[in-house]
C-alpha atoms as a PDB file:
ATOM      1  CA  UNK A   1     102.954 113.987  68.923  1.00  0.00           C
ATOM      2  CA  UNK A   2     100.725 114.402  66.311  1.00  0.00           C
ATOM      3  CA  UNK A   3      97.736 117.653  67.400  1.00  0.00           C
ATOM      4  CA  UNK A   4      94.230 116.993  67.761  1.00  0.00           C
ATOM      5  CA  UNK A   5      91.643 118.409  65.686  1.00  0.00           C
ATOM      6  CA  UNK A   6      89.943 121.889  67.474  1.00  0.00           C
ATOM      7  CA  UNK A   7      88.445 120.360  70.354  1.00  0.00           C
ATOM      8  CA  UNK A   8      85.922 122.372  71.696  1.00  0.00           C
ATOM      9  CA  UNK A   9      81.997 122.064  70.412  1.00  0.00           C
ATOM     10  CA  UNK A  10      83.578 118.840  68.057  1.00  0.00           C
ATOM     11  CA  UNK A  11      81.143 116.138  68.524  1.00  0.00           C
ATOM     12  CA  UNK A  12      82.162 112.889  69.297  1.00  0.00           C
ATOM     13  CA  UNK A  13      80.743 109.396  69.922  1.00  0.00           C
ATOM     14  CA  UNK A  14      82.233 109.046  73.503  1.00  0.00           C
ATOM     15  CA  UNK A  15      84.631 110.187  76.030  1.00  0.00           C
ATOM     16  CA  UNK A  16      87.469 107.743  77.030  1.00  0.00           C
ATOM     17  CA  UNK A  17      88.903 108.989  80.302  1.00  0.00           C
ATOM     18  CA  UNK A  18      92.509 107.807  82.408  1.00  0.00           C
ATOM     19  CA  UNK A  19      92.240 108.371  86.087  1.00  0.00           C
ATOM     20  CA  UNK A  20      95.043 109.203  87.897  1.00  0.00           C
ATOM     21  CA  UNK A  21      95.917 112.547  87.077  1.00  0.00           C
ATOM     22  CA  UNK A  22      93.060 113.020  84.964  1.00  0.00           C
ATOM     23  CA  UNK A  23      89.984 112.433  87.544  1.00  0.00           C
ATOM     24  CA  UNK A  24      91.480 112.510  90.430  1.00  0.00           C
ATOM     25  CA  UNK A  25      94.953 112.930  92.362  1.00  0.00           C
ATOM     26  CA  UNK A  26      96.477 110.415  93.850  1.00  0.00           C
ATOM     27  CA  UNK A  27      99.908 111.946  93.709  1.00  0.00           C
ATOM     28  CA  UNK A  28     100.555 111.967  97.504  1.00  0.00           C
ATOM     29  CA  UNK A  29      99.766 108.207  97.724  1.00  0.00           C
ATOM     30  CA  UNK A  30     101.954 107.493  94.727  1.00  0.00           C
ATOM     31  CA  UNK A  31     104.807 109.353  95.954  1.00  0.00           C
ATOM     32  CA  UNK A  32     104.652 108.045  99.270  1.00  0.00           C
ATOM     33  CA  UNK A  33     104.662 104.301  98.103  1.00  0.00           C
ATOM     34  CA  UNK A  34     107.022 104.656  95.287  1.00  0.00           C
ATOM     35  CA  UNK A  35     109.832 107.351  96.856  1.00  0.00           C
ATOM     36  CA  UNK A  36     110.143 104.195  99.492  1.00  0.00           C
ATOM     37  CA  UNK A  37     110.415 101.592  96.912  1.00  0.00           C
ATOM     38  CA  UNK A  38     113.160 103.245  95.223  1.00  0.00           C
ATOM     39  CA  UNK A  39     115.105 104.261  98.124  1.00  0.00           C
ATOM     40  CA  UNK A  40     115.058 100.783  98.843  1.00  0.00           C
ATOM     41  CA  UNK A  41     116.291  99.906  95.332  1.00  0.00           C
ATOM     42  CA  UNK A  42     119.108 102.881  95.409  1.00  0.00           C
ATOM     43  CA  UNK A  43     117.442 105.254  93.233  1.00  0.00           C
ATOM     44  CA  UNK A  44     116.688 108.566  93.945  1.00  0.00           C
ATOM     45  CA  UNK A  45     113.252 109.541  94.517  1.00  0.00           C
ATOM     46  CA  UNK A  46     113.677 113.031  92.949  1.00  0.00           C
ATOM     47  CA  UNK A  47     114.523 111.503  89.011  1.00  0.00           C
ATOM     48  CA  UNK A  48     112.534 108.089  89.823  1.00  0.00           C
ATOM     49  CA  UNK A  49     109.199 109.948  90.614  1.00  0.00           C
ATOM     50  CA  UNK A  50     109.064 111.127  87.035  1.00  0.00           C
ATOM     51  CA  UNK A  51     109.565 108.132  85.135  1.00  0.00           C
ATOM     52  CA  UNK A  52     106.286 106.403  86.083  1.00  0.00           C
ATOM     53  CA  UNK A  53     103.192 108.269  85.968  1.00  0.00           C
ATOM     54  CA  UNK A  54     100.405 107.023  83.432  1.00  0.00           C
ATOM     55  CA  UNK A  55     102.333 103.339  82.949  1.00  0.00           C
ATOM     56  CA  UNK A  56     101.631 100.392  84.591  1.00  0.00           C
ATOM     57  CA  UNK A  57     103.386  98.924  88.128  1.00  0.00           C
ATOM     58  CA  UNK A  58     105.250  96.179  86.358  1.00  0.00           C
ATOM     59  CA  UNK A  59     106.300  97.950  83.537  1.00  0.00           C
ATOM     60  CA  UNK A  60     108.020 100.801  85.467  1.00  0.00           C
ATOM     61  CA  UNK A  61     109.965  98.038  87.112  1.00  0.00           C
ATOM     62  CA  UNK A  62     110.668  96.229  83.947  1.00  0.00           C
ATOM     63  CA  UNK A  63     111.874  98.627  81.882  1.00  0.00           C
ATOM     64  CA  UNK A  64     114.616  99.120  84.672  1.00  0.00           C
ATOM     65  CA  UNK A  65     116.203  95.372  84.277  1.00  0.00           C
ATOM     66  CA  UNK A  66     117.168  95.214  88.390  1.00  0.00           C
ATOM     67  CA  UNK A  67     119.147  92.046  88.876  1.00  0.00           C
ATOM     68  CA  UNK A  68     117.401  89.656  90.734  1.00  0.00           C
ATOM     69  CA  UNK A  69     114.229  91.715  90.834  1.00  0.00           C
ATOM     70  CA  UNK A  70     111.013  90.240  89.736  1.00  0.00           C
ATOM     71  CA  UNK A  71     108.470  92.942  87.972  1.00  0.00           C
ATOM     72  CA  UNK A  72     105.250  90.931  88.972  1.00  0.00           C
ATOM     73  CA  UNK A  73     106.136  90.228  92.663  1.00  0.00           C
ATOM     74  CA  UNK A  74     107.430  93.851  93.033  1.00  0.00           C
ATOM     75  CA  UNK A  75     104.195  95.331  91.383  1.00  0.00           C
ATOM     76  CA  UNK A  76     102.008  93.006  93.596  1.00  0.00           C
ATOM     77  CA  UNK A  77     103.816  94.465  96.622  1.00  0.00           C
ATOM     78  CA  UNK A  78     103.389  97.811  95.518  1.00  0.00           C
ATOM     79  CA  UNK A  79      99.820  97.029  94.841  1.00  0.00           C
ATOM     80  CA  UNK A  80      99.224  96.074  98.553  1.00  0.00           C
ATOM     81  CA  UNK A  81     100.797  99.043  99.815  1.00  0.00           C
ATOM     82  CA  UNK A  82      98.914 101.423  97.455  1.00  0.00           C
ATOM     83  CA  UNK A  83      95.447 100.094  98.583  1.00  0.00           C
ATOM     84  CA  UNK A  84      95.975 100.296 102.068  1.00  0.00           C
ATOM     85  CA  UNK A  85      96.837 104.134 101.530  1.00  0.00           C
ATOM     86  CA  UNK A  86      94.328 106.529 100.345  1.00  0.00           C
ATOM     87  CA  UNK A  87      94.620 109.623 101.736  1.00  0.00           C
ATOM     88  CA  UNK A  88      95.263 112.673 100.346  1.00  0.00           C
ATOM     89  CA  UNK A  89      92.922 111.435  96.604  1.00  0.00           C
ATOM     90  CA  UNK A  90      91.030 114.063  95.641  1.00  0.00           C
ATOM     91  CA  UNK A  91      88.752 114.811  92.451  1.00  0.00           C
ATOM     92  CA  UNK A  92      90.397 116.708  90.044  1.00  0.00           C
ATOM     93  CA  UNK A  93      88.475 120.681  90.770  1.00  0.00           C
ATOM     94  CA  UNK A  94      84.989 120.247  88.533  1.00  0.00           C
ATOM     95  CA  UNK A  95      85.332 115.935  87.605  1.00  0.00           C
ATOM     96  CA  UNK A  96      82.973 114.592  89.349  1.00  0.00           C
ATOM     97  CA  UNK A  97      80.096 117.272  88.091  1.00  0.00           C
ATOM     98  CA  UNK A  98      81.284 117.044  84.271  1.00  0.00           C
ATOM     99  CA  UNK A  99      81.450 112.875  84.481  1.00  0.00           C
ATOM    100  CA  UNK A 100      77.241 113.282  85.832  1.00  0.00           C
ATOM    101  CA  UNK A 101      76.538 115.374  83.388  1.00  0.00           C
ATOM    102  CA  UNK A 102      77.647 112.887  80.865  1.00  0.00           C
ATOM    103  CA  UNK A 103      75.023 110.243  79.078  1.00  0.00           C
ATOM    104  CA  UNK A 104      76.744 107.275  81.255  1.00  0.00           C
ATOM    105  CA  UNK A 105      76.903 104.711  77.807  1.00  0.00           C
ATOM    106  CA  UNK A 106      78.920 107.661  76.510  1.00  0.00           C
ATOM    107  CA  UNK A 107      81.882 107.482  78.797  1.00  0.00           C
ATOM    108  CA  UNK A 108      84.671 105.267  79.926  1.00  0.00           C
ATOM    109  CA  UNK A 109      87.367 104.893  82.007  1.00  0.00           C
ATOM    110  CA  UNK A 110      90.682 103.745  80.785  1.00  0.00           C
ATOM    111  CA  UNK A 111      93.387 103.409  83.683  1.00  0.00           C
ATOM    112  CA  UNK A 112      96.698 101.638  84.180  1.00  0.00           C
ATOM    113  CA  UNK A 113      96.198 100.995  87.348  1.00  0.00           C
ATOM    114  CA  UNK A 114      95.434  97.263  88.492  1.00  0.00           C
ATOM    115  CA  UNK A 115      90.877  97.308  88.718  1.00  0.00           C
ATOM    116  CA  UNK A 116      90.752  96.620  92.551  1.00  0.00           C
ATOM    117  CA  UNK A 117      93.185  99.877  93.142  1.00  0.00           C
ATOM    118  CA  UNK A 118      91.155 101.854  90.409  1.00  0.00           C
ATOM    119  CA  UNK A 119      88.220 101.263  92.251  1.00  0.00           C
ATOM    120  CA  UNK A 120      89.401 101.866  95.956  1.00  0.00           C
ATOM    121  CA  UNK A 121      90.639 105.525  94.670  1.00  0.00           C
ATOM    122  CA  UNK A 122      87.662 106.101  92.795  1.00  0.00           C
ATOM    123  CA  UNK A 123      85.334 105.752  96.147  1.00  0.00           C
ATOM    124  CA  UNK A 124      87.984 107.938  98.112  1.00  0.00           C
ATOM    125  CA  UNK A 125      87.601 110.823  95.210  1.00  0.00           C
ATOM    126  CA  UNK A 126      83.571 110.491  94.924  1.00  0.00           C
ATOM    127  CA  UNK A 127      84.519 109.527  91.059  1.00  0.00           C
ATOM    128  CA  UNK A 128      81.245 107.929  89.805  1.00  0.00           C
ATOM    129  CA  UNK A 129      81.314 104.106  88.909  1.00  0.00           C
ATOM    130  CA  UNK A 130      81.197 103.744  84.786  1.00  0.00           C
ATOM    131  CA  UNK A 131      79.263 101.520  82.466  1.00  0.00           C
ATOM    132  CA  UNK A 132      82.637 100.714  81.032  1.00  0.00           C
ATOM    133  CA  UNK A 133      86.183 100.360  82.427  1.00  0.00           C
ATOM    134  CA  UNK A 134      89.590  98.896  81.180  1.00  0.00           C
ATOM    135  CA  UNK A 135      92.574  98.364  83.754  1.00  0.00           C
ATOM    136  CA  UNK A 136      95.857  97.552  82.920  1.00  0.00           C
ATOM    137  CA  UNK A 137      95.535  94.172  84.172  1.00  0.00           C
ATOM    138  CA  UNK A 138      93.769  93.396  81.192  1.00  0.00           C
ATOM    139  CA  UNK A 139      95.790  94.490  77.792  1.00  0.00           C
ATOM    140  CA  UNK A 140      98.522  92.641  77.403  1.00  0.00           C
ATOM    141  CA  UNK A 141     100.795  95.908  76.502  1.00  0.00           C
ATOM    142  CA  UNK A 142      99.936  98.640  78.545  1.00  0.00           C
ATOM    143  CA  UNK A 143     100.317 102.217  77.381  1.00  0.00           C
ATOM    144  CA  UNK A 144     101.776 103.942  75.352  1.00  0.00           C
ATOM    145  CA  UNK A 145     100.188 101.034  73.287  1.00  0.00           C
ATOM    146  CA  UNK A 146      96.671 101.678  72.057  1.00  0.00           C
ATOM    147  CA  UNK A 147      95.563  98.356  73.310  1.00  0.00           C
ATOM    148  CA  UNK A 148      93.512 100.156  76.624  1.00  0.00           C
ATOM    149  CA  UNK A 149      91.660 102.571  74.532  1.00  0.00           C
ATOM    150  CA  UNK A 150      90.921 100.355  71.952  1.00  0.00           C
ATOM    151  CA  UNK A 151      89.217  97.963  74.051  1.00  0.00           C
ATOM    152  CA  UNK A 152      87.759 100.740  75.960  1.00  0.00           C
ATOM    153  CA  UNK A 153      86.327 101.967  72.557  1.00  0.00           C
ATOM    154  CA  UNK A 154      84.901  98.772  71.726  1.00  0.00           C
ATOM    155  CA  UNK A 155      83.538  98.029  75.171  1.00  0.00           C
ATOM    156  CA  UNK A 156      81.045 100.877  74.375  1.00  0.00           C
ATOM    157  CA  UNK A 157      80.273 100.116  70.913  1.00  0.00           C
ATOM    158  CA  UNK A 158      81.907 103.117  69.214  1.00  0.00           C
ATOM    159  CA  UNK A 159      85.117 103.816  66.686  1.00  0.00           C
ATOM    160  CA  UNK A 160      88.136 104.822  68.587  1.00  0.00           C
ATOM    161  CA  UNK A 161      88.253 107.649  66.068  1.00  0.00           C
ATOM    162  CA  UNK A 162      85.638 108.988  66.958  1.00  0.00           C
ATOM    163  CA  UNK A 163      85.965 109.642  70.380  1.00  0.00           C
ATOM    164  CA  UNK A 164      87.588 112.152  72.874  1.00  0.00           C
ATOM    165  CA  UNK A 165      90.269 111.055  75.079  1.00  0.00           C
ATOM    166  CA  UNK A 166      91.533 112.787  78.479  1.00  0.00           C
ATOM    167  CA  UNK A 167      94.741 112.065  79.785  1.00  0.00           C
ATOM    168  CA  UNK A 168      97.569 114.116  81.702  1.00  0.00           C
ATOM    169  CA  UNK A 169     101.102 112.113  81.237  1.00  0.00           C
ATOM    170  CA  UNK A 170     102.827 111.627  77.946  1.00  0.00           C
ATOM    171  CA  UNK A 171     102.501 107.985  77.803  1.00  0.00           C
ATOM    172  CA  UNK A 172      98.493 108.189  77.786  1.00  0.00           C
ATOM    173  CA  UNK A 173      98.888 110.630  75.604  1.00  0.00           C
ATOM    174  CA  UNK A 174     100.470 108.461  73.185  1.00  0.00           C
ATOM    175  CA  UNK A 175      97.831 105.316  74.071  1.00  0.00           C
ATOM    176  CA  UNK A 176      95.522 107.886  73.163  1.00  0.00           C
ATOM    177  CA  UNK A 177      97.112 109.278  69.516  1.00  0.00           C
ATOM    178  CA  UNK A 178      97.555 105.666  68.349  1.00  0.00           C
ATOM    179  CA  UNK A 179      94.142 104.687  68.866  1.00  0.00           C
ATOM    180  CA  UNK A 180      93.375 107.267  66.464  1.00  0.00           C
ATOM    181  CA  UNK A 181      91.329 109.379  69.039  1.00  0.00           C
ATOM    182  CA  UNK A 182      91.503 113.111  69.608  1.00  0.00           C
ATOM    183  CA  UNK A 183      93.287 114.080  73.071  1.00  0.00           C
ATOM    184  CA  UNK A 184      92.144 116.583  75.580  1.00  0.00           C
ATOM    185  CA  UNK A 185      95.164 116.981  78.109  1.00  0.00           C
ATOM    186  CA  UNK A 186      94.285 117.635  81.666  1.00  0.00           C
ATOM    187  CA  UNK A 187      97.263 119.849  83.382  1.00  0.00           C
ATOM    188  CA  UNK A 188      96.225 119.784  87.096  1.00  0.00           C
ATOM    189  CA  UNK A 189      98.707 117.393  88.508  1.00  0.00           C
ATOM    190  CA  UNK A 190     102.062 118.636  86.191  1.00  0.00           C
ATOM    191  CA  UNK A 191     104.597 119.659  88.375  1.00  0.00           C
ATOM    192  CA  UNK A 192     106.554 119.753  85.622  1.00  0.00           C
ATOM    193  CA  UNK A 193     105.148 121.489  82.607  1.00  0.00           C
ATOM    194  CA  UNK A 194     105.650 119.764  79.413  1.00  0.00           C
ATOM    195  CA  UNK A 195     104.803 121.280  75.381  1.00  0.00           C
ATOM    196  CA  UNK A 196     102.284 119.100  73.732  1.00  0.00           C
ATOM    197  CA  UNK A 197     100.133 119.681  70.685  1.00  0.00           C
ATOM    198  CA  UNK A 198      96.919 118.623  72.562  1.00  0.00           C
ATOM    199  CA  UNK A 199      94.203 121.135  73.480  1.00  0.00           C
ATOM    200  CA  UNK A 200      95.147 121.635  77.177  1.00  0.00           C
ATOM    201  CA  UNK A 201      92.669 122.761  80.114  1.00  0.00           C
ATOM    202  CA  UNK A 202      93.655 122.961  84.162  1.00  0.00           C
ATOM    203  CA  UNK A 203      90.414 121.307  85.295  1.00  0.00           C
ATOM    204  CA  UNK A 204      86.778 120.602  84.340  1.00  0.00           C
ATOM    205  CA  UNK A 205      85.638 123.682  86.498  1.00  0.00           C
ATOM    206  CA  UNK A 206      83.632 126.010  83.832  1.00  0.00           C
ATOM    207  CA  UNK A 207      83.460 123.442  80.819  1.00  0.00           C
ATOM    208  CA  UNK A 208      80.105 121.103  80.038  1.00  0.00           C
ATOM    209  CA  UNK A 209      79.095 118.809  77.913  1.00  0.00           C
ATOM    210  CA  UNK A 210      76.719 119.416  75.075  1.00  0.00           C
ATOM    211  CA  UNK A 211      74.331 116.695  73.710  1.00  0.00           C
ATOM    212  CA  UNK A 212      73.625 117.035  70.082  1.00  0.00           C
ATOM    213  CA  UNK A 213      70.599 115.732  67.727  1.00  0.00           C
ATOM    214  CA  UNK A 214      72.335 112.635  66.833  1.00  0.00           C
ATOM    215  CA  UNK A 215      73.381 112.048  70.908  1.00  0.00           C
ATOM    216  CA  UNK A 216      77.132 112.687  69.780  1.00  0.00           C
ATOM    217  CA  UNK A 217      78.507 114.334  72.488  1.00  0.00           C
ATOM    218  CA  UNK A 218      80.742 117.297  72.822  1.00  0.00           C
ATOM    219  CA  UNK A 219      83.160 119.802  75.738  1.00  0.00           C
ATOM    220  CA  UNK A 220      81.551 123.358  75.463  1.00  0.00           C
ATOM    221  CA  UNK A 221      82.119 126.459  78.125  1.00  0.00           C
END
């Protein structure tokens, strides 16, 4: 992983942000859903659980080549099952103040997660509704490929380059690098601990964001 540049009081043109993890926590939904999937699939929950955070449904299932198992049906399923579950989402401590306090054409949200399910966890955290929003149903590679934050860049008329992304697992993290953007890395959810490069912070609680003279935007305590 390649660092970001000093994070704090940079300005940038916009924040791109992922969700799960990173706004909210949906980890007791996703563990729920998926520890029963792979149980049914021989795998054990334990190891499975953290192979999949931050990458899309069909991927995760993909990448494992079951005989005889098709990704898109099995994501779909998992799909239904996800939205019919929503407790335990929660805001991540101090997300849904910071995301208010930002311009809204200045911010994003950038998720894996299939629009319909983005938005049903949204309204269960309180997360605010964005100007601009990229699921994974719409990239045709989801991440670690740039494609989502690209298009998430462009969807609010700024460089990639120039702008801030949040993220919490190492695949977003990645997305995030190869689109060229800085990367703020949100800890919160990590169970397990991993090293990265990335300016790191628990939780929005006691950081703001500062408007400059040119409406750049930047994080500030």
């Amino acid at each position: 992983m390649t660092a970001s540049h000093s994070v704090p009081g940079k300005f940038y043109d916009a924040f791109l942000f992922d969700m799960d993890g990173t706004l909210l926590n949906s980890i007791a939904v996703v563990e729920r859903v998926w520890s029963e999937w792979a149980i049914r699939h021989g795998f054990e929950p334990e190891v499975f659980l953290k192979t999949i955070h931050g990458i899309r449904a069909s991927d995760v299932i993909r990448q494992l080549a079951l005989p005889g198992v098709d990704p898109e049906y099995e994501a779909r399923q998992l799909l239904i099952e996800e939205m019919a579950d929503v407790g335990g989402i929660v805001a991540i401590p101090g997300a849904v103040d910071f995301l208010n306090s930002i311009p809204p054409e200045k911010w994003a949200i950038v998720t894996s997660a299939p629009i319909e399910l983005a938005r049903r966890r949204m309204a269960a955290a309180g997360i605010p509704a964005p100007v601009a929003m990229v699921s994974g149903e719409e990239v045709a590679a989801g991440k670690p490929s740039p494609e989502c934050y690209l298009l998430g860049a462009r969807r609010l008329g700024v460089d990639p380059t120039k702008c801030l992304v949040f993220e919490d697992a190492v695949a977003g993290i990645l997305a995030g690098e190869a689109a060229g953007a800085d990367v703020t890395v949100i800890t919160e959810t990590h169970t397990t601990p991993f090293a990265t490069p990335h300016f790191s912070i628990p939780d929005y609680r006691g950081w703001r964001v500062e408007t400059g003279p040119d409406s750049r935007i930047a994080l500030v305590r």
